[in-house]
N, C-alpha and C. Protein backbone atom coordinates (compact mmCIF):
# COMPACT_ATOMS: atom_id res chain seq x y z
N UNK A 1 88.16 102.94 57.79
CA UNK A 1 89.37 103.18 57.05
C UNK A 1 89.77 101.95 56.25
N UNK A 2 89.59 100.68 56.77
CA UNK A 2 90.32 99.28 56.40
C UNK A 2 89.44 99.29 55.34
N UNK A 3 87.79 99.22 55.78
CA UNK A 3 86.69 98.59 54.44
C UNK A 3 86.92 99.67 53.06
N UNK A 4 87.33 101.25 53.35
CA UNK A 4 87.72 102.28 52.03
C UNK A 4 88.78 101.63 51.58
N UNK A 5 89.54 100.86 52.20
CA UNK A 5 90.64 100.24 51.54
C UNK A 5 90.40 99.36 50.47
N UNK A 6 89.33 98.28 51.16
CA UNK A 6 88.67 97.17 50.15
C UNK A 6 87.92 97.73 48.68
N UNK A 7 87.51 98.78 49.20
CA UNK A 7 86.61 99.45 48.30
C UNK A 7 87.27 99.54 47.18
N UNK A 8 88.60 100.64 47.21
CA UNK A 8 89.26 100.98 46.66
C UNK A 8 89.73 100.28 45.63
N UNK A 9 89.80 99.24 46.20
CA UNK A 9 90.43 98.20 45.72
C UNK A 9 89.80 97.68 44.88
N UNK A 10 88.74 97.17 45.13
CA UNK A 10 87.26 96.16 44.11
C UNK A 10 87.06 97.41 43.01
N UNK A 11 86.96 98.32 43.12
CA UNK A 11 87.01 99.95 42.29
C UNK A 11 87.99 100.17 41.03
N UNK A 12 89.22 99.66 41.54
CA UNK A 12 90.91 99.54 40.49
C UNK A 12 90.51 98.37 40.15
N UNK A 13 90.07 97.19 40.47
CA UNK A 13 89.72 96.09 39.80
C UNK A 13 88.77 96.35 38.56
N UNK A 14 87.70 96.51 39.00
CA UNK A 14 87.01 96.61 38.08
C UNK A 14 86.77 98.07 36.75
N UNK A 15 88.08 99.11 37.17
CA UNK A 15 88.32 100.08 35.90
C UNK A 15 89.36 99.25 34.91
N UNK A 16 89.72 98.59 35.59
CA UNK A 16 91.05 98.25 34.76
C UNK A 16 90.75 97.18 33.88
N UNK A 17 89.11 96.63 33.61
CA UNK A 17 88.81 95.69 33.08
C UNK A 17 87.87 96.05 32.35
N UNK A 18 87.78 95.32 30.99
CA UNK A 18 86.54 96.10 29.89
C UNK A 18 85.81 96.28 30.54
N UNK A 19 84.58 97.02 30.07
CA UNK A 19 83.30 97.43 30.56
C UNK A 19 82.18 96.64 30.11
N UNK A 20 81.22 96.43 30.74
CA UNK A 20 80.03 95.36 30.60
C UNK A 20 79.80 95.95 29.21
N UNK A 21 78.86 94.91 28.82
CA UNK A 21 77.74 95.30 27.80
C UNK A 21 76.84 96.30 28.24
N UNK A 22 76.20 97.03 27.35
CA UNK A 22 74.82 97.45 27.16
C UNK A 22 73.96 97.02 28.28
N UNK A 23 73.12 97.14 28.89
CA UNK A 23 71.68 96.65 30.35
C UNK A 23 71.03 95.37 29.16
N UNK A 24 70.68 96.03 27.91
CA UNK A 24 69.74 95.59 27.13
C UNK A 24 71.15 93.73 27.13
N UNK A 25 71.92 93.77 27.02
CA UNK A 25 72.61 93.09 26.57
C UNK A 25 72.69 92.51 27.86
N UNK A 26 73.24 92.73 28.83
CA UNK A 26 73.23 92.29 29.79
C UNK A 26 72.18 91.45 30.12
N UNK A 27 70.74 91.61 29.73
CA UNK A 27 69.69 90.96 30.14
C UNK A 27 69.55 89.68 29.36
N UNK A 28 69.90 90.10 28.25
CA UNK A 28 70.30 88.83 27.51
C UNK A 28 70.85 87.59 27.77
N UNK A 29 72.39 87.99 28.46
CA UNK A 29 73.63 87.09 28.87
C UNK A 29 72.61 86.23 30.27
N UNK A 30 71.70 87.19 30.59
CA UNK A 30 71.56 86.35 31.98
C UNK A 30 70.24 85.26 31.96
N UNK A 31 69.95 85.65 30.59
CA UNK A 31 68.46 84.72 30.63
C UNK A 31 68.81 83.73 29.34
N UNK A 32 70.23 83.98 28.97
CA UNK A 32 70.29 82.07 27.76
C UNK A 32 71.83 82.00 28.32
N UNK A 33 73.31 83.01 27.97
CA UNK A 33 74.40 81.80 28.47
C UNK A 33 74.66 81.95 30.01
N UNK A 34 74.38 82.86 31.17
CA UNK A 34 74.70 82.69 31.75
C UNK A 34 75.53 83.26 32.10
N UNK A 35 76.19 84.27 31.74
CA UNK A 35 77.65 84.84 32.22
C UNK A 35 77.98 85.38 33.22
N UNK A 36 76.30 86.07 33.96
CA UNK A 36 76.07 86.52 34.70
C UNK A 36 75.77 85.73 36.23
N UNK A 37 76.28 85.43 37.31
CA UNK A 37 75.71 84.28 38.38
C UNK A 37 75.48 82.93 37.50
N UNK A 38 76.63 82.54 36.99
CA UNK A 38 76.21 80.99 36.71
C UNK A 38 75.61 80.49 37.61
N UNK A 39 75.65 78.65 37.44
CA UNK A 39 75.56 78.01 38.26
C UNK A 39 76.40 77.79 39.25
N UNK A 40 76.51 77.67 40.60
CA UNK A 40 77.56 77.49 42.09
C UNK A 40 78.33 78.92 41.80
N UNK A 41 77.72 79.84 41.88
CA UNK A 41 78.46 80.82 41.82
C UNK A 41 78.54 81.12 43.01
N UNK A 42 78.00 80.72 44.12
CA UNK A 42 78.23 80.73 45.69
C UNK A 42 78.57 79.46 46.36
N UNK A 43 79.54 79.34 46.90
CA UNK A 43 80.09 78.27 47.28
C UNK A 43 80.79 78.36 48.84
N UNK A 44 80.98 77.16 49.24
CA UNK A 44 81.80 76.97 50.63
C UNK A 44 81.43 76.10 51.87
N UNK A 45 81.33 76.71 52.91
CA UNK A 45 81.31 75.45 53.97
C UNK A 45 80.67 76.18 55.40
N UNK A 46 80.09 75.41 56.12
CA UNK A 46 79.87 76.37 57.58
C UNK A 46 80.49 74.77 58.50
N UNK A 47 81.11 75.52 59.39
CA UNK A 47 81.59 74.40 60.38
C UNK A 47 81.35 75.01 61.94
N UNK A 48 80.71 73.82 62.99
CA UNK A 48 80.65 74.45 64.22
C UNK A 48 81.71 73.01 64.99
N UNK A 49 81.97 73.72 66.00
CA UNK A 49 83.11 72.90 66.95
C UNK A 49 82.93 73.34 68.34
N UNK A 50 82.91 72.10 69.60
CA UNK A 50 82.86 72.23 70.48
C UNK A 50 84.47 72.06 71.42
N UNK A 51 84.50 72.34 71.90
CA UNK A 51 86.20 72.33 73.14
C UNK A 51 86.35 71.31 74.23
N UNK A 52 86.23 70.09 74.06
CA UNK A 52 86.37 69.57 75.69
C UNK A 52 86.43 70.48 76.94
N UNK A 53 86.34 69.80 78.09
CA UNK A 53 86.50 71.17 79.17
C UNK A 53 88.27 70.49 79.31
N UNK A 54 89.10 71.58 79.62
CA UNK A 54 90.63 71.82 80.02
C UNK A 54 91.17 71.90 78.88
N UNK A 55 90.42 72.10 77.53
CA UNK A 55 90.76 72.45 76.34
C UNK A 55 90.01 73.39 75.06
N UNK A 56 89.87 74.67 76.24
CA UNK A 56 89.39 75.30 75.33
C UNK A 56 90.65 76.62 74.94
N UNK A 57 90.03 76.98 73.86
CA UNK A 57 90.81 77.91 72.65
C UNK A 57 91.02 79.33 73.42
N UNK A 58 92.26 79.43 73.72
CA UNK A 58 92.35 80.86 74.28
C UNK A 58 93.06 81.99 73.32
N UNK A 59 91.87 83.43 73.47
CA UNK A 59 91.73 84.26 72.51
C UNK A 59 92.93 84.82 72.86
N UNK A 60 93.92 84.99 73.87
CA UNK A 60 94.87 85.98 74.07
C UNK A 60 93.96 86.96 74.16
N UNK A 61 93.06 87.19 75.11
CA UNK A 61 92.70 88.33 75.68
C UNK A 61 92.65 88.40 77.44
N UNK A 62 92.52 87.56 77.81
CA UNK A 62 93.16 87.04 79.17
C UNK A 62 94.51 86.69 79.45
N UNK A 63 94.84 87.00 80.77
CA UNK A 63 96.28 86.26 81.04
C UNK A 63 95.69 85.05 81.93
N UNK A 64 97.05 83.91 81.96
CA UNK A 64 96.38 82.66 82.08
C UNK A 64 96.67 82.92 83.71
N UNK A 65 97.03 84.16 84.67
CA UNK A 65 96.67 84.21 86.16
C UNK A 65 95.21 84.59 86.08
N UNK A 66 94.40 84.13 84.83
CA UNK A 66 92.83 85.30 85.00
C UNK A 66 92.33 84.27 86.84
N UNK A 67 92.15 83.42 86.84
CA UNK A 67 91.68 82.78 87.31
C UNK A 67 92.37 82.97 89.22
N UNK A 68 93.55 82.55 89.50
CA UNK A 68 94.52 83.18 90.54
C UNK A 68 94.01 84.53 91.36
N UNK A 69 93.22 85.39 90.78
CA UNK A 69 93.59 86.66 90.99
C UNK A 69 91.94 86.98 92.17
N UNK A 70 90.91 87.18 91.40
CA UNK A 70 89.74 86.68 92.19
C UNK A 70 88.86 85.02 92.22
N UNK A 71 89.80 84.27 90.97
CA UNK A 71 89.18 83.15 91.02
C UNK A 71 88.08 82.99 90.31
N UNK A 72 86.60 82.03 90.33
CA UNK A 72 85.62 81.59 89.15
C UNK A 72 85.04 82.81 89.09
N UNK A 73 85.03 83.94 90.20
CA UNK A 73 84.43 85.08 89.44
C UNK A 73 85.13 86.21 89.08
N UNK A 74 86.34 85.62 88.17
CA UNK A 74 87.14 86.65 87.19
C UNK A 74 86.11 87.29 86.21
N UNK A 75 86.52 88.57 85.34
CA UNK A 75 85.45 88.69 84.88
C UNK A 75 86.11 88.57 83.57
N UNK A 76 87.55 88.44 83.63
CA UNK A 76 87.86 88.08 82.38
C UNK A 76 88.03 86.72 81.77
N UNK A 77 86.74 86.00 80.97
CA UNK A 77 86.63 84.54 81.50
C UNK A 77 86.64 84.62 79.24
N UNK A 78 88.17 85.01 78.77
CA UNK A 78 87.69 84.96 77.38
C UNK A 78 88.37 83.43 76.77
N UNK A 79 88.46 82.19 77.44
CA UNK A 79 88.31 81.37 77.31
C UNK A 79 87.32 80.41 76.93
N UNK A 80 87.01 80.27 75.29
CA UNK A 80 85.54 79.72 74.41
C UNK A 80 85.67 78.74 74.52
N UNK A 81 84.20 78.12 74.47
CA UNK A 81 84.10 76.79 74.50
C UNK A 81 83.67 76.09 73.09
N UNK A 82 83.16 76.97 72.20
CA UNK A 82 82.32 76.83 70.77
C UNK A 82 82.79 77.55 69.96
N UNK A 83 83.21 77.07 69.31
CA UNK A 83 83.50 78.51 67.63
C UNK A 83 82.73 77.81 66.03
N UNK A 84 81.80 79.02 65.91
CA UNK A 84 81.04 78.45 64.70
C UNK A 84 82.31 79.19 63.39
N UNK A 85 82.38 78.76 62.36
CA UNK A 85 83.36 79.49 61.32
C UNK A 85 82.34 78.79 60.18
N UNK A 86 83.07 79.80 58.98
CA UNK A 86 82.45 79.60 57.83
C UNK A 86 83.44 80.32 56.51
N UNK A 87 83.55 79.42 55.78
CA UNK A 87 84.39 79.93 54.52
C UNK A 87 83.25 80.15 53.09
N UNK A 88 83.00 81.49 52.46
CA UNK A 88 82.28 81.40 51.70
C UNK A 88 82.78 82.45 50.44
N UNK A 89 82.58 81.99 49.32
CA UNK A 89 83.70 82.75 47.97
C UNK A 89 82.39 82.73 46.99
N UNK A 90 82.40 84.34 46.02
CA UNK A 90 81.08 84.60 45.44
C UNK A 90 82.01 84.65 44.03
N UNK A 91 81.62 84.00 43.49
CA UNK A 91 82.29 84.53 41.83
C UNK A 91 81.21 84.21 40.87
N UNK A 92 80.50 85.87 40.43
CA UNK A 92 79.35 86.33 40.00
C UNK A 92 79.66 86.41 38.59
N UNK A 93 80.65 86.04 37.73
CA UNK A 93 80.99 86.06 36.42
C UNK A 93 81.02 85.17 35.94
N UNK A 94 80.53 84.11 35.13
CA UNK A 94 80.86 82.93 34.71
C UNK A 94 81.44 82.89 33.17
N UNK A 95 81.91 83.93 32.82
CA UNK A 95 82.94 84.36 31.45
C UNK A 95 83.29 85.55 31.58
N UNK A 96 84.04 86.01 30.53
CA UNK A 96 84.51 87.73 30.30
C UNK A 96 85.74 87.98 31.04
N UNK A 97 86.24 89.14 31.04
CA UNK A 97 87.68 89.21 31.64
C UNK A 97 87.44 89.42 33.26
N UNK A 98 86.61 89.17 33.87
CA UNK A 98 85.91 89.15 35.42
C UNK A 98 85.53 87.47 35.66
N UNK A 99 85.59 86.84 35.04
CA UNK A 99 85.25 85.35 35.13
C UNK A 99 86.39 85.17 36.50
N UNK A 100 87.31 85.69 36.19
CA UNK A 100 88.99 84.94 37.58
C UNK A 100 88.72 85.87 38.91
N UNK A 101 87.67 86.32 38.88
CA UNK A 101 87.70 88.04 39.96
C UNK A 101 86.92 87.14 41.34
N UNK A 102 87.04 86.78 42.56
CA UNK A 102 85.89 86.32 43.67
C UNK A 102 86.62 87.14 44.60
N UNK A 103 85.09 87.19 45.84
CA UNK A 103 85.28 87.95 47.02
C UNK A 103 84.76 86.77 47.83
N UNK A 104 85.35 87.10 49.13
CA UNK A 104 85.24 85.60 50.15
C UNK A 104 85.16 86.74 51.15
N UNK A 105 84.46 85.76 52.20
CA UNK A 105 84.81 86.49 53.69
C UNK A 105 84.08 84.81 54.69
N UNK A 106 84.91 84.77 55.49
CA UNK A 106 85.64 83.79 56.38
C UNK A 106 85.19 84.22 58.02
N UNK A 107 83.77 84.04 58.56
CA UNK A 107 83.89 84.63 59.97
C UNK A 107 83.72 83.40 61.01
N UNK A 108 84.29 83.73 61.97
CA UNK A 108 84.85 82.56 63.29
C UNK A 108 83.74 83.23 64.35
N UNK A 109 83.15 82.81 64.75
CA UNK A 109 81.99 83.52 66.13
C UNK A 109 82.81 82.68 67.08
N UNK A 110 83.11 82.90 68.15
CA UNK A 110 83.46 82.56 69.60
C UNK A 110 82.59 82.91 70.70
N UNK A 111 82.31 81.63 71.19
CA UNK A 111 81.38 81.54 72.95
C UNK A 111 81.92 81.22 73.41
N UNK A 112 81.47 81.10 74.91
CA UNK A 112 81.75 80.32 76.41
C UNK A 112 82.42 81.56 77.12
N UNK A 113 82.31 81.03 78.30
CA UNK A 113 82.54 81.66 79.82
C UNK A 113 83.20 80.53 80.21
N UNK A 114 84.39 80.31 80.13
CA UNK A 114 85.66 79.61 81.19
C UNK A 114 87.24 80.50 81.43
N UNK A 115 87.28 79.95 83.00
CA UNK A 115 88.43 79.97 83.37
C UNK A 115 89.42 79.00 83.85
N UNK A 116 90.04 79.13 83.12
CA UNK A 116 91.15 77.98 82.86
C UNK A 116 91.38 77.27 84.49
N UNK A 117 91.35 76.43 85.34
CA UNK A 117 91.46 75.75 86.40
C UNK A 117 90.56 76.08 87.57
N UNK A 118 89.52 76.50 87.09
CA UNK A 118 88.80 77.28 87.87
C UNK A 118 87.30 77.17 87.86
N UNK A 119 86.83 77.34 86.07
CA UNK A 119 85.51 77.31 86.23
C UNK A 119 85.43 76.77 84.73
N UNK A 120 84.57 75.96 84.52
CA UNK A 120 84.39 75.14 83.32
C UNK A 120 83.18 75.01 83.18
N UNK A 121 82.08 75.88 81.91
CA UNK A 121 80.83 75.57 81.72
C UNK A 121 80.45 75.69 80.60
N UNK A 122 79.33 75.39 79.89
CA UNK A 122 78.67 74.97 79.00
C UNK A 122 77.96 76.56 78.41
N UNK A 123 78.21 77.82 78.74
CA UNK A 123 77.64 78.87 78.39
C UNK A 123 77.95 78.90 77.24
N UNK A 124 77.12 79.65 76.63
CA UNK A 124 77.08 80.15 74.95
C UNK A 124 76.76 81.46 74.74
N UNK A 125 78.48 81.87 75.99
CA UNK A 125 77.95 83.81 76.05
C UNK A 125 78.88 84.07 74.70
N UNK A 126 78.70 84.83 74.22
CA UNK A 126 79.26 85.25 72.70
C UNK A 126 80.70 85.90 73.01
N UNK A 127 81.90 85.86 72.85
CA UNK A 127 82.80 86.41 73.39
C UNK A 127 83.59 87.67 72.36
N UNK A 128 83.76 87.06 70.68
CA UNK A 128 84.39 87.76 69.64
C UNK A 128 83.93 87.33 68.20
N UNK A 129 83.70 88.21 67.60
CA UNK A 129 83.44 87.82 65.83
C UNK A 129 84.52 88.29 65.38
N UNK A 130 85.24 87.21 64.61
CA UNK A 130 86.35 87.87 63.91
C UNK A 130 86.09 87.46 62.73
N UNK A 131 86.68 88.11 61.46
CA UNK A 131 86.11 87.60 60.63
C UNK A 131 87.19 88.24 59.37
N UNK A 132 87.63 87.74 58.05
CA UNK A 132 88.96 87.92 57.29
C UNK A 132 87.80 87.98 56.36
N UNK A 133 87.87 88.75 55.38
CA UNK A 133 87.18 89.35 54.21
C UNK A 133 88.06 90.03 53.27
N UNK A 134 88.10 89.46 51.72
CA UNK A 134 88.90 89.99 50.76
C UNK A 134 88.50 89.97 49.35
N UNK A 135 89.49 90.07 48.30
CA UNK A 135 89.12 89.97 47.08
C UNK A 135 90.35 89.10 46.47
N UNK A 136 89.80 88.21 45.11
CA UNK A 136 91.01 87.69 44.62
C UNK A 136 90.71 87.26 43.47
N UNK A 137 92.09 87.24 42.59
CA UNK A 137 92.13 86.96 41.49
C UNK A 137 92.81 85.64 41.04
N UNK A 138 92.08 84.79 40.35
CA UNK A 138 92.36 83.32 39.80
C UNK A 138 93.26 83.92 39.31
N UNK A 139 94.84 83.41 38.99
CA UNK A 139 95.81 83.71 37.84
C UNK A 139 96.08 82.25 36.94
N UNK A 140 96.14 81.46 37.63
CA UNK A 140 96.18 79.74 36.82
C UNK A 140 95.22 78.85 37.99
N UNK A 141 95.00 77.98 37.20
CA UNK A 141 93.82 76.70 37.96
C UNK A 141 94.31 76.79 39.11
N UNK A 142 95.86 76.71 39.81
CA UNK A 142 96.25 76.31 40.87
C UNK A 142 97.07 77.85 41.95
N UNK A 143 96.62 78.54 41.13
CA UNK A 143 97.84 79.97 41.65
C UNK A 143 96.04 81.26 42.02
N UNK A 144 96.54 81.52 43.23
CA UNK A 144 95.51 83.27 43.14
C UNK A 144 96.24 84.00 43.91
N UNK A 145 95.83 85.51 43.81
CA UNK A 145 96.39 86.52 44.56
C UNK A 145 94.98 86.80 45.04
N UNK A 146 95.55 87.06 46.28
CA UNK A 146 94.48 87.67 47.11
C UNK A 146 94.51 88.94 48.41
N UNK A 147 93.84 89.86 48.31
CA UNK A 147 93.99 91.15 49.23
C UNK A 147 92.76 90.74 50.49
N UNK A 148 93.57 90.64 51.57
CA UNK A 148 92.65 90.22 52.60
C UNK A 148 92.65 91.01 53.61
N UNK A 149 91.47 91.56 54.74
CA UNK A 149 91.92 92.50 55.54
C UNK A 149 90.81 91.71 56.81
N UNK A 150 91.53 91.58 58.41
CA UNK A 150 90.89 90.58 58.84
C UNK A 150 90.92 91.76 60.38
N UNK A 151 89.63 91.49 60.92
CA UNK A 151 89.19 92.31 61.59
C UNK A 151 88.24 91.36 63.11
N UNK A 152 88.26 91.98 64.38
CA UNK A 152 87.69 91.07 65.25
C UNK A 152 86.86 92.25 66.08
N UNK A 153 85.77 92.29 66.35
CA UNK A 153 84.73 92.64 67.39
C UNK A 153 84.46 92.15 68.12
N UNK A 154 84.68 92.36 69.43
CA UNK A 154 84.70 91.78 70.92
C UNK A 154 83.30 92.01 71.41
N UNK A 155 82.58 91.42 71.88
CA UNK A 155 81.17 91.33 72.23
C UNK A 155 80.59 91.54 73.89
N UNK A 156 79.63 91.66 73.65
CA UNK A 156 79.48 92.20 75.05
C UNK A 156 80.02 93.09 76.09
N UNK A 157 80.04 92.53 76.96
CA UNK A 157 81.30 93.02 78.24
C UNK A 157 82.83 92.84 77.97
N UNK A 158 83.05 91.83 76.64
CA UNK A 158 84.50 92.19 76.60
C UNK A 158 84.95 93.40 75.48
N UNK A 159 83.81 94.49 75.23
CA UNK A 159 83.87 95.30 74.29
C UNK A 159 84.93 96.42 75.42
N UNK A 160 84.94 95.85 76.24
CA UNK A 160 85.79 97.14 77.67
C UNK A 160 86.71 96.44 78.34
N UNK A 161 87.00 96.97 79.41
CA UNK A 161 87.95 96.79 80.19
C UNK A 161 87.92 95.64 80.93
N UNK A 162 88.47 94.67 81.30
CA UNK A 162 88.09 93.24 82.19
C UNK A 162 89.11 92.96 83.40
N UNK A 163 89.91 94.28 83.97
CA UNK A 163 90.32 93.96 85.01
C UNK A 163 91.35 93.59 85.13
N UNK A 164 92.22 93.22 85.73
CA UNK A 164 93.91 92.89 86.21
C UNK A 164 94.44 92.51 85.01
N UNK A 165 93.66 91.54 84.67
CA UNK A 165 94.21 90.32 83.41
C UNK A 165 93.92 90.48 82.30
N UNK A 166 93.69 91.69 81.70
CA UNK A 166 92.84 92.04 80.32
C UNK A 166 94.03 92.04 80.09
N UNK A 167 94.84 91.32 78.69
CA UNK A 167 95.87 91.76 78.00
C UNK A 167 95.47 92.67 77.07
N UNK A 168 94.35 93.23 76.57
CA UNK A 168 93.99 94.31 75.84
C UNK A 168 93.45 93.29 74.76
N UNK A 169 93.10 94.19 73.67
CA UNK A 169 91.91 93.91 72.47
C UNK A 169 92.80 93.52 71.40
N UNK A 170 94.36 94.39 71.04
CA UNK A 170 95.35 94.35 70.14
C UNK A 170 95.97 93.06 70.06
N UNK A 171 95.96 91.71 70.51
CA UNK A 171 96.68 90.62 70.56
C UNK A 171 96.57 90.17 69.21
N UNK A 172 96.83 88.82 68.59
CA UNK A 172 96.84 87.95 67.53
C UNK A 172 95.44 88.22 66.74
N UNK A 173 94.55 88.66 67.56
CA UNK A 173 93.27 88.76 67.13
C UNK A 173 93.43 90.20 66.81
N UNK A 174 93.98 91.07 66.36
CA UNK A 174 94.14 92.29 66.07
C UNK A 174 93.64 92.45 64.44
N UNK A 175 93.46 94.06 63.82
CA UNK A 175 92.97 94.38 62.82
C UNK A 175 94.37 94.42 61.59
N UNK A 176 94.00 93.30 60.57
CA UNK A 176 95.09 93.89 59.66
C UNK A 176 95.04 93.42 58.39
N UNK A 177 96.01 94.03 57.44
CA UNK A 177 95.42 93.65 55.70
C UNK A 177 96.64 93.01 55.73
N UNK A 178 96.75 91.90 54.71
CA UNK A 178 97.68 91.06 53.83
C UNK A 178 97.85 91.13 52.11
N UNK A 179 98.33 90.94 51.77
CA UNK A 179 98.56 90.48 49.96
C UNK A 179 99.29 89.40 50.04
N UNK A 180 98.57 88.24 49.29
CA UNK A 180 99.08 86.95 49.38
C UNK A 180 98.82 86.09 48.20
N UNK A 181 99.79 85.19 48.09
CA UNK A 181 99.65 84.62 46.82
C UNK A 181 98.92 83.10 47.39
N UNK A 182 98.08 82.32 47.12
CA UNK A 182 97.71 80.90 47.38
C UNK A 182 97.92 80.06 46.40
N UNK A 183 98.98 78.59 46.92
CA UNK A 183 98.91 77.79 45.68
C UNK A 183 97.86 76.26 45.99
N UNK A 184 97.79 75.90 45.08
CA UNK A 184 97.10 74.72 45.69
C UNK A 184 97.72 73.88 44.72
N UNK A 185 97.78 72.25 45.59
CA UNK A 185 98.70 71.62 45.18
C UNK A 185 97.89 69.86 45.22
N UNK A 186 98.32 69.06 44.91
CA UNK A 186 98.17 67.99 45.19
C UNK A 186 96.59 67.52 44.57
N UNK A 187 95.72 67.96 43.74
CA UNK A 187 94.43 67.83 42.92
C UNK A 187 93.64 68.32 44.32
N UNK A 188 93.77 69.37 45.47
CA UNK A 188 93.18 69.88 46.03
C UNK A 188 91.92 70.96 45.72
N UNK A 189 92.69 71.33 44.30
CA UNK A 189 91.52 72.69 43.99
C UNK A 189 90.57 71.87 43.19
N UNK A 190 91.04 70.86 42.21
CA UNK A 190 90.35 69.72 41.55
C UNK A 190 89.16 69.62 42.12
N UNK A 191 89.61 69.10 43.48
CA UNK A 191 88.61 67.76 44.24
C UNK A 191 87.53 69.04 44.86
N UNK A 192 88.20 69.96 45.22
CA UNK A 192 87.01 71.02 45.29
C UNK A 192 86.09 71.57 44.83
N UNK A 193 86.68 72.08 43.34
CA UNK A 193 85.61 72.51 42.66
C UNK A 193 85.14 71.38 41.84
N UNK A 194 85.40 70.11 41.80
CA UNK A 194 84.39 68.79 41.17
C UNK A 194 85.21 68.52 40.05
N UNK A 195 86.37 68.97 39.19
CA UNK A 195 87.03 68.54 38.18
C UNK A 195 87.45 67.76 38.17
């Protein structure tokens, strides 16, 4: 239902904007200026991070008695120790009235098996992919609007039920769309894109 949303969306974007050239023409643009996948037309970052032990990132899918209740063999252990993330933005136009148009999607992977005062280890069991995916439009160097809809899949054994302390799947990590404006300020977008 959420991704027909996106669809929809990239769909009204792109009626509401002239129409390409000709194929014949098209082949043109892409083999002398370029208009088509310039250069860095894919861009962004991958970042991985580890948790000290008595400081790892809790998903709000456990309550913090997980541990109290049967102890290191709770089975609700959704306390990560690793989260790989990655920010990545495609803008496949390098002129024309689609030049300001990019799609990004942003996913966070979460591991580990800990319980908070209880059991502290080094596993790299996969716990949740969450991941924010949208579309957006440049309006000035420093201003975009953007339609984002951010979604999380629970992995493994926490795809179910986990017992006393499951606060459920619906927490902070829940499924939902935004419309948002981003400004950037301070020669931040500058220093990013190399200007």
């Amino acid at each position: 239902m959420r991704g027909t949303l996106a669809v929809s969306v990239v769909a009204l974007v792109l009626a509401c904007v002239a129409p390409l050239r000709a194929a014949d023409g098209l082949l043109q643009e892409l083999s002398t200026e370029r208009k088509v996948f310039p250069k860095n037309w894919v861009s962004g970052f991958v970042d991985f991070a580890v948790a000290p032990p008595h400081n790892e990132p809790d998903l709000n899918r456990c309550s913090s008695a997980t541990g109290s209740i049967p102890g290191a063999s709770a089975s609700c252990a959704a306390f990560a120790r690793y989260v790989g993330s990655a920010y990545m933005e495609f803008r496949p136009f390098g002129t024309g009235p689609l030049h300001r148009v990019f799609v990004f999607v942003e996913p966070h992977a979460y591991m580990g098996k800990n319980i908070p005062q209880f059991q502290y280890t080094n596993s790299m069991t996969p716990i949740a992919l969450e991941r924010t995916q949208g579309i957006g439009v440049s309006v000035t160097r420093n201003i975009e609007l953007r339609l984002t809809t951010h979604r999380v899949d629970w992995l493994g054994h926490y795809g179910g039920n986990l017992g006393l302390t499951d606060l459920g799947k619906n927490g902070p990590l829940s499924t939902y769309t935004t419309v948002s404006a981003r400004w950037y300020f301070g020669g931040y977008r500058r220093r990013e894109q190399g200007y």
